[in-house]
Protein backbone atom coordinates (compact mmCIF):
# COMPACT_ATOMS: atom_id res chain seq x y z
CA UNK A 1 -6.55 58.28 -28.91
CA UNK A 2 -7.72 55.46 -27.22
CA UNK A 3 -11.36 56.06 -25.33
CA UNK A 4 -10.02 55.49 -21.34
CA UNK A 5 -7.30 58.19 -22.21
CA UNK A 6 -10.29 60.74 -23.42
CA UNK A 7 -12.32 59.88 -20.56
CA UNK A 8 -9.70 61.15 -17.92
CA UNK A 9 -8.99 63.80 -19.96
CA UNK A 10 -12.71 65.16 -20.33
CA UNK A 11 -12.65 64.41 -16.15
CA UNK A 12 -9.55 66.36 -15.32
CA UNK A 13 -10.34 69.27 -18.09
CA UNK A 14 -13.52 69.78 -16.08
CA UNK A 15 -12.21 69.99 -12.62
CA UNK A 16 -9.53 72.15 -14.63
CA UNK A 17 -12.43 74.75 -15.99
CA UNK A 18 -13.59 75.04 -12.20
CA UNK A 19 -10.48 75.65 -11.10
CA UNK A 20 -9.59 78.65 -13.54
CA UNK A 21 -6.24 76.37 -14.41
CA UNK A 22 -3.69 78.21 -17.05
CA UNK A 23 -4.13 76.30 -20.54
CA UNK A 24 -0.71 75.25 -19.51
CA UNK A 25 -1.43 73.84 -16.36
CA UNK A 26 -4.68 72.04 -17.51
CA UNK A 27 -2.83 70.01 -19.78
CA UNK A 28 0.52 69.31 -17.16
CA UNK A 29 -2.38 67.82 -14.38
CA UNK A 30 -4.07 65.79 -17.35
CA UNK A 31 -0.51 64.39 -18.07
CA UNK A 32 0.39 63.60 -14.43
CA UNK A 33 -3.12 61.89 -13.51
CA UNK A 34 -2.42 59.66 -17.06
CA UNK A 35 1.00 58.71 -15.47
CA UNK A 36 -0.48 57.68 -12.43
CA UNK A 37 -3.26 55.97 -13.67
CA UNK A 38 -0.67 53.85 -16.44
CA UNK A 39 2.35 53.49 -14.31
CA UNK A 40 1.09 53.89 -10.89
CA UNK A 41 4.70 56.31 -10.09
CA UNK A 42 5.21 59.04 -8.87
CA UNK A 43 8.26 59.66 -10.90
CA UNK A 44 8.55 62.91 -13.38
CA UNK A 45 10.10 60.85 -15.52
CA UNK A 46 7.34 58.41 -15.78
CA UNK A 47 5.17 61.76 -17.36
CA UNK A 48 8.08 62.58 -19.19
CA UNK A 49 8.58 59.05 -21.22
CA UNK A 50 4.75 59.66 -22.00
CA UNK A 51 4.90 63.07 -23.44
CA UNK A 52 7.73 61.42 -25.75
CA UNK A 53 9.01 64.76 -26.98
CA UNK A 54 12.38 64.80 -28.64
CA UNK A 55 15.42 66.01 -27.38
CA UNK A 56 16.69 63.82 -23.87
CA UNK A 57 14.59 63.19 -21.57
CA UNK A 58 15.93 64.93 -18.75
CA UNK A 59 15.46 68.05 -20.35
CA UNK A 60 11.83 67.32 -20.20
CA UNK A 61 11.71 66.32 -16.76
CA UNK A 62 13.69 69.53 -15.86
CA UNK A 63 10.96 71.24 -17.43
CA UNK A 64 7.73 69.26 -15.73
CA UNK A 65 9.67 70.09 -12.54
CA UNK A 66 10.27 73.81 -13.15
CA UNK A 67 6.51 74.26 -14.04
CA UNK A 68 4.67 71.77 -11.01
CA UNK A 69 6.72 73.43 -8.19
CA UNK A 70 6.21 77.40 -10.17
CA UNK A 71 5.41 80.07 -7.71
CA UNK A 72 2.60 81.49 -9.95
CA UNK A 73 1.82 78.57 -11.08
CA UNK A 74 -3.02 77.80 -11.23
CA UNK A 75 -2.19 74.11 -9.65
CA UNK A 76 -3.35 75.07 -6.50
CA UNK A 77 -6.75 75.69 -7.17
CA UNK A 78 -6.93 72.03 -8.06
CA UNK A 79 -8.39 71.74 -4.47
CA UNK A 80 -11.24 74.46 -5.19
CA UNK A 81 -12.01 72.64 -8.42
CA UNK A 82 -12.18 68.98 -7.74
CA UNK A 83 -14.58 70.08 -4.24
CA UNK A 84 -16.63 71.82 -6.88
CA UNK A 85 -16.55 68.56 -9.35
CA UNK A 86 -17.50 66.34 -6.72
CA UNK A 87 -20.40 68.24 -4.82
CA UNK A 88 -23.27 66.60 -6.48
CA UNK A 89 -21.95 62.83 -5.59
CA UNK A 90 -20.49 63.79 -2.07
CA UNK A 91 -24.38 65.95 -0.94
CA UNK A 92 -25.45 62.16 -1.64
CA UNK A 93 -23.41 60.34 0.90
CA UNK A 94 -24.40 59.83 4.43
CA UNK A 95 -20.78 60.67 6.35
CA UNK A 96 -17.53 62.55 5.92
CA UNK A 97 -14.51 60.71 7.88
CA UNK A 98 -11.58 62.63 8.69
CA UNK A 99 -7.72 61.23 8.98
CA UNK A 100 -4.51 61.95 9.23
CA UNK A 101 -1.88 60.07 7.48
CA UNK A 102 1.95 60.23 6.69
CA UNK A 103 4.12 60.32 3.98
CA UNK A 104 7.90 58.72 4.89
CA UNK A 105 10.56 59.77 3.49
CA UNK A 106 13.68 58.04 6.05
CA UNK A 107 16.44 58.85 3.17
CA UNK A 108 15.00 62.27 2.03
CA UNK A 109 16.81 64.64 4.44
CA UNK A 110 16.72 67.09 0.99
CA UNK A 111 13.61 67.48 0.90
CA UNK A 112 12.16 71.41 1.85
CA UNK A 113 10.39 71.51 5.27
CA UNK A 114 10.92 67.75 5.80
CA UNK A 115 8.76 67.23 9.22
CA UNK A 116 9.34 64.07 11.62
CA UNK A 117 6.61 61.57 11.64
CA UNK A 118 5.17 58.62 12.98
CA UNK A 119 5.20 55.53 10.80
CA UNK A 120 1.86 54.32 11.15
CA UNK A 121 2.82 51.32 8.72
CA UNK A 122 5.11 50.20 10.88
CA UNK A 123 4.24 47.69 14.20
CA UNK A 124 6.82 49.80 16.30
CA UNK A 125 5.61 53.26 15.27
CA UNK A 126 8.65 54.47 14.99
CA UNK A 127 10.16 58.13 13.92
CA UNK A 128 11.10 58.68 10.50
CA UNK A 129 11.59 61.87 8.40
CA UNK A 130 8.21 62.47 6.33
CA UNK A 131 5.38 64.44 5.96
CA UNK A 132 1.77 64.71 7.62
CA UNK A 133 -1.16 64.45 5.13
CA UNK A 134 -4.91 65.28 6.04
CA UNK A 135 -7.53 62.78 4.45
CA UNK A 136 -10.91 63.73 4.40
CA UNK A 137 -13.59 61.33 2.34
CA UNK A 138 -17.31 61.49 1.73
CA UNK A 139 -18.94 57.72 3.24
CA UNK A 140 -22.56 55.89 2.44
CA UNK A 141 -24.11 53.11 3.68
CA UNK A 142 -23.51 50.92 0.87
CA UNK A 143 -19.84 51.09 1.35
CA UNK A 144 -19.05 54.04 -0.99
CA UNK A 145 -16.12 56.29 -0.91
CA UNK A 146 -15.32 59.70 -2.63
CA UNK A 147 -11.95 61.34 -1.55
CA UNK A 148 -12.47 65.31 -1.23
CA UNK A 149 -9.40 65.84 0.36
CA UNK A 150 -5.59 65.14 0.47
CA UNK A 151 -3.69 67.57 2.07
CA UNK A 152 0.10 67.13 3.29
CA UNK A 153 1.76 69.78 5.87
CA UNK A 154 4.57 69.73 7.55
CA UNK A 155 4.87 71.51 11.35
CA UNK A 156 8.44 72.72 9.50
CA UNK A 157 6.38 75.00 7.24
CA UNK A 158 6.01 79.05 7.56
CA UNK A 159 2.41 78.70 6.98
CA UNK A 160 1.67 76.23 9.91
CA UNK A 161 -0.07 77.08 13.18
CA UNK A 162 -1.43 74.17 15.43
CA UNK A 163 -1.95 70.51 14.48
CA UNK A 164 -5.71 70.54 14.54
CA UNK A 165 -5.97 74.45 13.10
CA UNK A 166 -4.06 72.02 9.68
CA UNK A 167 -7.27 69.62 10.07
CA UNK A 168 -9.84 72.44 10.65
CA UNK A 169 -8.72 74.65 7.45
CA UNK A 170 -9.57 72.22 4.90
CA UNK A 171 -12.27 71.06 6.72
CA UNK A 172 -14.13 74.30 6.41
CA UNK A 173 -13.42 74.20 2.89
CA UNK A 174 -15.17 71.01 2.58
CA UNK A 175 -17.92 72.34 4.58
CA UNK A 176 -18.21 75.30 2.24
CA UNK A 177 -18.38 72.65 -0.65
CA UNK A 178 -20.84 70.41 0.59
CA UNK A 179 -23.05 71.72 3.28
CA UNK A 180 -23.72 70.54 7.39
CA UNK A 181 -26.07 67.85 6.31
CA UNK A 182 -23.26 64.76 6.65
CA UNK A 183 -22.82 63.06 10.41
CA UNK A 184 -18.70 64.24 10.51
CA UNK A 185 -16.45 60.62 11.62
CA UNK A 186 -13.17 61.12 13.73
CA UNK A 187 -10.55 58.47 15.33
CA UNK A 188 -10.11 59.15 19.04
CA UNK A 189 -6.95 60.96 18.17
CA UNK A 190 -8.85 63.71 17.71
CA UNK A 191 -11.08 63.73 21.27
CA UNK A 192 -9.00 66.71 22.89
CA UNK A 193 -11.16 69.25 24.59
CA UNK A 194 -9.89 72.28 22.39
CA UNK A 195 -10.82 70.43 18.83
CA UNK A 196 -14.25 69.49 20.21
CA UNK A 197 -14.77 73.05 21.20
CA UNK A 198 -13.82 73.69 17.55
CA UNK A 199 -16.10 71.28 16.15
CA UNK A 200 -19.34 72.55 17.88
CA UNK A 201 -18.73 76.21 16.54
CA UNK A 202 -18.53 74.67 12.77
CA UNK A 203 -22.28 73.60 13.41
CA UNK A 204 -22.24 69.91 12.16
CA UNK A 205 -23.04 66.80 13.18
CA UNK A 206 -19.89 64.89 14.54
CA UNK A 207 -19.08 61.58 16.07
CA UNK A 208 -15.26 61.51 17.89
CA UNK A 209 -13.75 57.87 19.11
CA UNK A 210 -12.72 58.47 22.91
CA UNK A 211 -9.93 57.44 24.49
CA UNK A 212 -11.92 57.53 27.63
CA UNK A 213 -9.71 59.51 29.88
CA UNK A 214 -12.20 62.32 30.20
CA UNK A 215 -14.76 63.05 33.07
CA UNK A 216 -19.10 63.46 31.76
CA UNK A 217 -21.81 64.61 33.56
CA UNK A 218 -24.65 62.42 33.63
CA UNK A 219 -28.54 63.42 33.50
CA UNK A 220 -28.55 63.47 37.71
CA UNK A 221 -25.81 66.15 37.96
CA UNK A 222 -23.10 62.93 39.05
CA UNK A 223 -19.81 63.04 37.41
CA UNK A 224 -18.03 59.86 36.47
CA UNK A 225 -15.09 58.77 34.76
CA UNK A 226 -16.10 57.81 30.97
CA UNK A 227 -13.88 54.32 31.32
CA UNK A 228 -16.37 53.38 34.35
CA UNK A 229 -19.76 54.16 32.58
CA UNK A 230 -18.20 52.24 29.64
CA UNK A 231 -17.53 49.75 31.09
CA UNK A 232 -20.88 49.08 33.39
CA UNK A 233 -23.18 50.61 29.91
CA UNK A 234 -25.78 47.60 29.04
CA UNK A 235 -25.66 47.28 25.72
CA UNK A 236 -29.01 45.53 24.92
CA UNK A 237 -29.16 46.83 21.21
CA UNK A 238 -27.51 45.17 17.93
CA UNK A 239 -25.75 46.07 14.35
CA UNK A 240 -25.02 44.52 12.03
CA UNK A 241 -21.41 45.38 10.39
CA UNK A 242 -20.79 43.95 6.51
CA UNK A 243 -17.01 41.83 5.93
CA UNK A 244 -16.32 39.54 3.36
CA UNK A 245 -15.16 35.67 5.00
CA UNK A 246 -11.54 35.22 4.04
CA UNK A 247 -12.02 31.71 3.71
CA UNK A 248 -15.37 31.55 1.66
CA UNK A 249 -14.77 35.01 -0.08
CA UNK A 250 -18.42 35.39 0.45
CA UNK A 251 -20.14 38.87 1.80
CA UNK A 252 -21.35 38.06 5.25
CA UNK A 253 -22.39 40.02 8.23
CA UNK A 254 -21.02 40.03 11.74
CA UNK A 255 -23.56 40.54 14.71
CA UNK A 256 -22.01 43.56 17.14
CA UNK A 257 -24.04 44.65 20.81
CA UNK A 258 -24.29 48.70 21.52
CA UNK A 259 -25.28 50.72 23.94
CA UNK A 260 -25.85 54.29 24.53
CA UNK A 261 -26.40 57.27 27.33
CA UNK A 262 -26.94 60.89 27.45
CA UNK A 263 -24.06 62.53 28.64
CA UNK A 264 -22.26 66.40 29.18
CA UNK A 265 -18.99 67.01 29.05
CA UNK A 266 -18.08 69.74 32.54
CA UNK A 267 -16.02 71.73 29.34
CA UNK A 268 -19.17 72.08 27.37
CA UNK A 269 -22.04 73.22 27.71
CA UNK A 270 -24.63 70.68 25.50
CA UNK A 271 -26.26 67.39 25.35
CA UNK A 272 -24.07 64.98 24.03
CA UNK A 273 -24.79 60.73 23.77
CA UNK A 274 -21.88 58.02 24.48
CA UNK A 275 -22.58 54.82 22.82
CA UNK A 276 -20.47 51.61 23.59
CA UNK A 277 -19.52 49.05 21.22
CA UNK A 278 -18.94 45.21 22.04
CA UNK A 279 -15.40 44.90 20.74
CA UNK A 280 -15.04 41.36 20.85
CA UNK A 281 -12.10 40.22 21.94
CA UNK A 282 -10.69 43.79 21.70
CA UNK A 283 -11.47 46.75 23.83
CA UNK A 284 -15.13 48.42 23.43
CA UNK A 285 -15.05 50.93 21.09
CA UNK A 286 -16.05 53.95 22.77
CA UNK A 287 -18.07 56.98 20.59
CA UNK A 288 -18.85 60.34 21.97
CA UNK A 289 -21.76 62.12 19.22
CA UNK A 290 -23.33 65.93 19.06
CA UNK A 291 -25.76 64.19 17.33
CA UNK A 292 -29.51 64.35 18.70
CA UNK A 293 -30.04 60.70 19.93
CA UNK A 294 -33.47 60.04 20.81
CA UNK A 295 -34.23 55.81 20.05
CA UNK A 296 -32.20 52.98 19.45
CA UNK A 297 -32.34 53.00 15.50
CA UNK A 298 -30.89 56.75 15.90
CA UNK A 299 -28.11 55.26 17.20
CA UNK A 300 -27.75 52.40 15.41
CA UNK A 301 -27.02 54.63 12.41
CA UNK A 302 -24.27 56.31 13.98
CA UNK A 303 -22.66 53.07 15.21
CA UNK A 304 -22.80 51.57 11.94
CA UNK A 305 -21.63 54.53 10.34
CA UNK A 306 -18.14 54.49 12.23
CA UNK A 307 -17.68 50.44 12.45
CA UNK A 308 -17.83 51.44 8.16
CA UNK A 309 -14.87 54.07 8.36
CA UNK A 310 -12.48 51.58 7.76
CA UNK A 311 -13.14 52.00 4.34
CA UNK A 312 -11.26 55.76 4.58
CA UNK A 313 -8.57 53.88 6.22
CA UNK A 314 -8.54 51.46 3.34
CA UNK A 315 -8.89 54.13 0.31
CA UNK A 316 -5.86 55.70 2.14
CA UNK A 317 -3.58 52.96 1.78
CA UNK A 318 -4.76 52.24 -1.65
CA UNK A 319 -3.84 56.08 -2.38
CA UNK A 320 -0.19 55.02 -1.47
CA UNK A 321 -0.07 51.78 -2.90
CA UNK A 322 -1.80 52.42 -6.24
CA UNK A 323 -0.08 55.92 -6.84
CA UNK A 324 3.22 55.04 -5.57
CA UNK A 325 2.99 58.44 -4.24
CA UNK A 326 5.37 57.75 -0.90
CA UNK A 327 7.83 57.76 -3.63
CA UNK A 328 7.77 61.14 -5.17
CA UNK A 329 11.09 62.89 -5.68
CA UNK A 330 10.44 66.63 -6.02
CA UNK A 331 12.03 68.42 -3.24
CA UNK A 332 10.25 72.17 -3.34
CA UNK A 333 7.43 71.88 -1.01
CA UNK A 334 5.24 73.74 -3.63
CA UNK A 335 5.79 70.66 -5.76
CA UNK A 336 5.17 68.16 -3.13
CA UNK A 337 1.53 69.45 -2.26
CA UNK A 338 0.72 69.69 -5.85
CA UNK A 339 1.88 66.14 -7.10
CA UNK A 340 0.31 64.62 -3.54
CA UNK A 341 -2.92 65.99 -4.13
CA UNK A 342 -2.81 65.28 -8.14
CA UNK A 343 -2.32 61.40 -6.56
CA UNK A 344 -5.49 61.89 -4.84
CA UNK A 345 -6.84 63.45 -7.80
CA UNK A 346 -6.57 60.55 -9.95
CA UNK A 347 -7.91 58.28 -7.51
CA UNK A 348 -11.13 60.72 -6.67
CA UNK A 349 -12.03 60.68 -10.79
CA UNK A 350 -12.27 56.78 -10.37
CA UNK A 351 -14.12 57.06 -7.26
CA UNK A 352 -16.56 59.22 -8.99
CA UNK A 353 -16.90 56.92 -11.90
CA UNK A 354 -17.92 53.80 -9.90
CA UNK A 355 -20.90 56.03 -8.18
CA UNK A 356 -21.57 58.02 -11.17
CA UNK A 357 -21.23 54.97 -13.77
CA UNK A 358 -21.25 51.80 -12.14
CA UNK A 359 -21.89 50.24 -15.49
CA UNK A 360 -19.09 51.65 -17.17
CA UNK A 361 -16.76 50.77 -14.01
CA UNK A 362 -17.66 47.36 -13.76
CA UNK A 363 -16.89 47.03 -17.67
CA UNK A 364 -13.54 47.95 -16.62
CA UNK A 365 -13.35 45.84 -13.85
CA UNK A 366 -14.40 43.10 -15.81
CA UNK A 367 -10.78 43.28 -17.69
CA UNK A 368 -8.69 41.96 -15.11
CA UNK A 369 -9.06 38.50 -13.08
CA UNK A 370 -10.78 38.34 -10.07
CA UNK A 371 -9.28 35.80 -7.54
CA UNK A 372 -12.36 36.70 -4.98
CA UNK A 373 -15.82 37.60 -5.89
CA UNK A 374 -16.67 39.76 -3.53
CA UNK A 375 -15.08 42.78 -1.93
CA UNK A 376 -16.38 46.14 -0.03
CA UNK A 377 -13.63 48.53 -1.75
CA UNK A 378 -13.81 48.07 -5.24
CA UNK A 379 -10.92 50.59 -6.14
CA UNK A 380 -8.24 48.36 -6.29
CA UNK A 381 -10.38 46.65 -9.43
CA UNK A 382 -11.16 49.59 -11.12
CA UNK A 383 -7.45 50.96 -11.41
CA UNK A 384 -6.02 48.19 -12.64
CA UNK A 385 -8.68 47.30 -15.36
CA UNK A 386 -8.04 51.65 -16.33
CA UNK A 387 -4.44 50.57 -16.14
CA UNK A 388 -4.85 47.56 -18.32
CA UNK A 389 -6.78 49.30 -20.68
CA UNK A 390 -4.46 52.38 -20.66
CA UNK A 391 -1.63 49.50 -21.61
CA UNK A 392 -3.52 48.41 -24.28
CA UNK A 393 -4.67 52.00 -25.89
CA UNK A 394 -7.97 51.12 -25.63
């Protein structure tokens, strides 16, 4: 057995032992995260060509099926086990970012609980059949990225309640995991009145993008509308933000103006800051923190932090690309939560392995040509040296 195979193995069989998975079901979620990691499919019968068992191959497909979308089946506590896996790495990271996501499926009107969604891929953002997916990922400073959550729901479903009550549930979870010590990172569409309530009785520290339509309360007791204060905010203060020059493939660093204000929202009752980003040529980005502000560098912090999120918003799309997982065909929706998260799953063991052992990743990387030296989201290098090296049995 070749040494990359045993070293996914030994990672799932320990998220596996803190799970409390069924020997059975240990040894399916090895099989699935090899598939994905050497084939980059979704498709059963990608797993089943690697098990290689005789008799047809449908028959063993039939059975993978049967046993990833069982009722009884120890899959689920997958979630519990890979939280409990990655704890140590994610209580060293800075920021958690939270994001939704979608799953399209336009020609799978089969499929249990199918939901309508917005194609976020698409320019037009139009409606398509699909599925909703919460992301939630554990951020540092240096560009780092752990996934510690990937979980699809559909408003179709019995168990569903409210759009942000499917955010909030496995937020707590992560929460329970982790701690309050990470600065929490949301797009503006969450900024509605009801989740921010929500966020300030889960005691962390949270920063929300606004979509400036809301009313604050300054220090003098004046109201004003957030779009004017925005817009008339000096921003005397400077980051920073890390890109790598498309044309010299070259890390550089791009120079952005902030400022910031103490502010209340009329809704609730506690000091809150607003700091303004230069956008450019684009609109200001507008943040809205719980965070205790106090000096300039306070803030810088916090303004760097969520000019970095984009690399959650990147690790999501290499999720779907890498993992093919937009392409599953299961049908129950027991097995489409399972095999969605298992994606993630086999993504999060990689992560891990480029914080845990960047030596061992980079010997990896090191297998595959490089066409530009330097990039800030190394995953895309990683799988497909594990892939070539899973091609090669070594």
């Amino acid at each position: 057995m070749g040494a990359t195979i045993r070293r996914l193995k030994r990672s799932v069989q320990k998220v596996a032992r803190a799970s409390g998975l069924s020997v059975g079901d240990a040894a399916l979620a090895q099989q699935i995260v090899l598939s994905f990691a050497r084939n980059g499919s979704s498709h059963l019968s990608d797993v089943a060509r690697m098990l290689d068992e005789s008799g047809p191959l449908i028959d063993t497909e039939r059975r993978i099926s049967e046993q990833l979308g069982a009722r009884d089946s120890s899959l689920d506590a997958l979630r519990d086990g890979w939280l409990k896996a990655a704890t140590k790495a994610a209580r060293r990271m800075s920021f958690i970012a939270v994001d939704g996501t979608d799953h399209v499926k336009p020609y799978g009107k089969a499929f249990e609980f199918l939901d309508t969604v917005r194609d976020a891929s698409d320019r037009r953002k139009h409606l398509e059949y699909g599925y909703w997916s919460v992301q939630i990922d554990a951020l540092d400073e240096a560009c780092g990225h752990l996934p510690l959550c990937s979980e699809v729901f559909s408003t179709k479903a019995p168990e569903y309640k409210t759009w942000y009550d499917a955010f909030l549930r496995p937020m707590l979870k992560v929460i329970d995991a982790v701690g309050r010590e990470h600065t929490w990172l949301f797009d503006r569409g969450f900024d509605a009145i009801s989740f921010l309530r929500s966020l300030m009785t889960l005691r962390i520290h949270w920063v929300v993008r606004q979509q400036k339509t809301r009313h604050v309360l300054l220090a003098n007791g004046e109201i004003v509308a957030m779009s004017a204060l925005a817009a008339t905010l000096r921003k005397p203060y400077a980051i920073e933000v890390p890109y790598v020059n498309k044309s010299t493939h070259a890390a550089e660093h791009a120079t952005a103006s902030f400022g910031f204000a103490p502010v209340r929202l009329p809704d609730i009752d506690a000091p809150m800051t607003m700091i303004v980003i230069d956008g450019g040529r684009d609109e200001d980005i507008v943040l809205l923190t719980n965070a205790r502000i106090t000096d300039a560098d306070q803030a810088a912090s916090i303004a760097l932090a969520y000019v970095r999120r984009w690399g959650s918003e990147e690790a999501t799309r290499a999720l779907k690309q890498l993992t093919g997982i937009e392409d599953f065909r299961v049908r129950k929706w027991e097995s489409i939560r399972r095999l969605t998260f298992i994606a993630m799953l086999t993504c999060g063991v990689q992560a891990l392995l480029l914080l845990t052992r960047p030596a061992t990743a980079a010997r990896y990387i090191t297998r595959v040509k490089q066409f530009i030296d330097h990039v800030l989201l190394r995953h895309y290098r990683l799988w497909r040296g594990i892939t070539a090296a899973l091609l090669t049995g070594a």
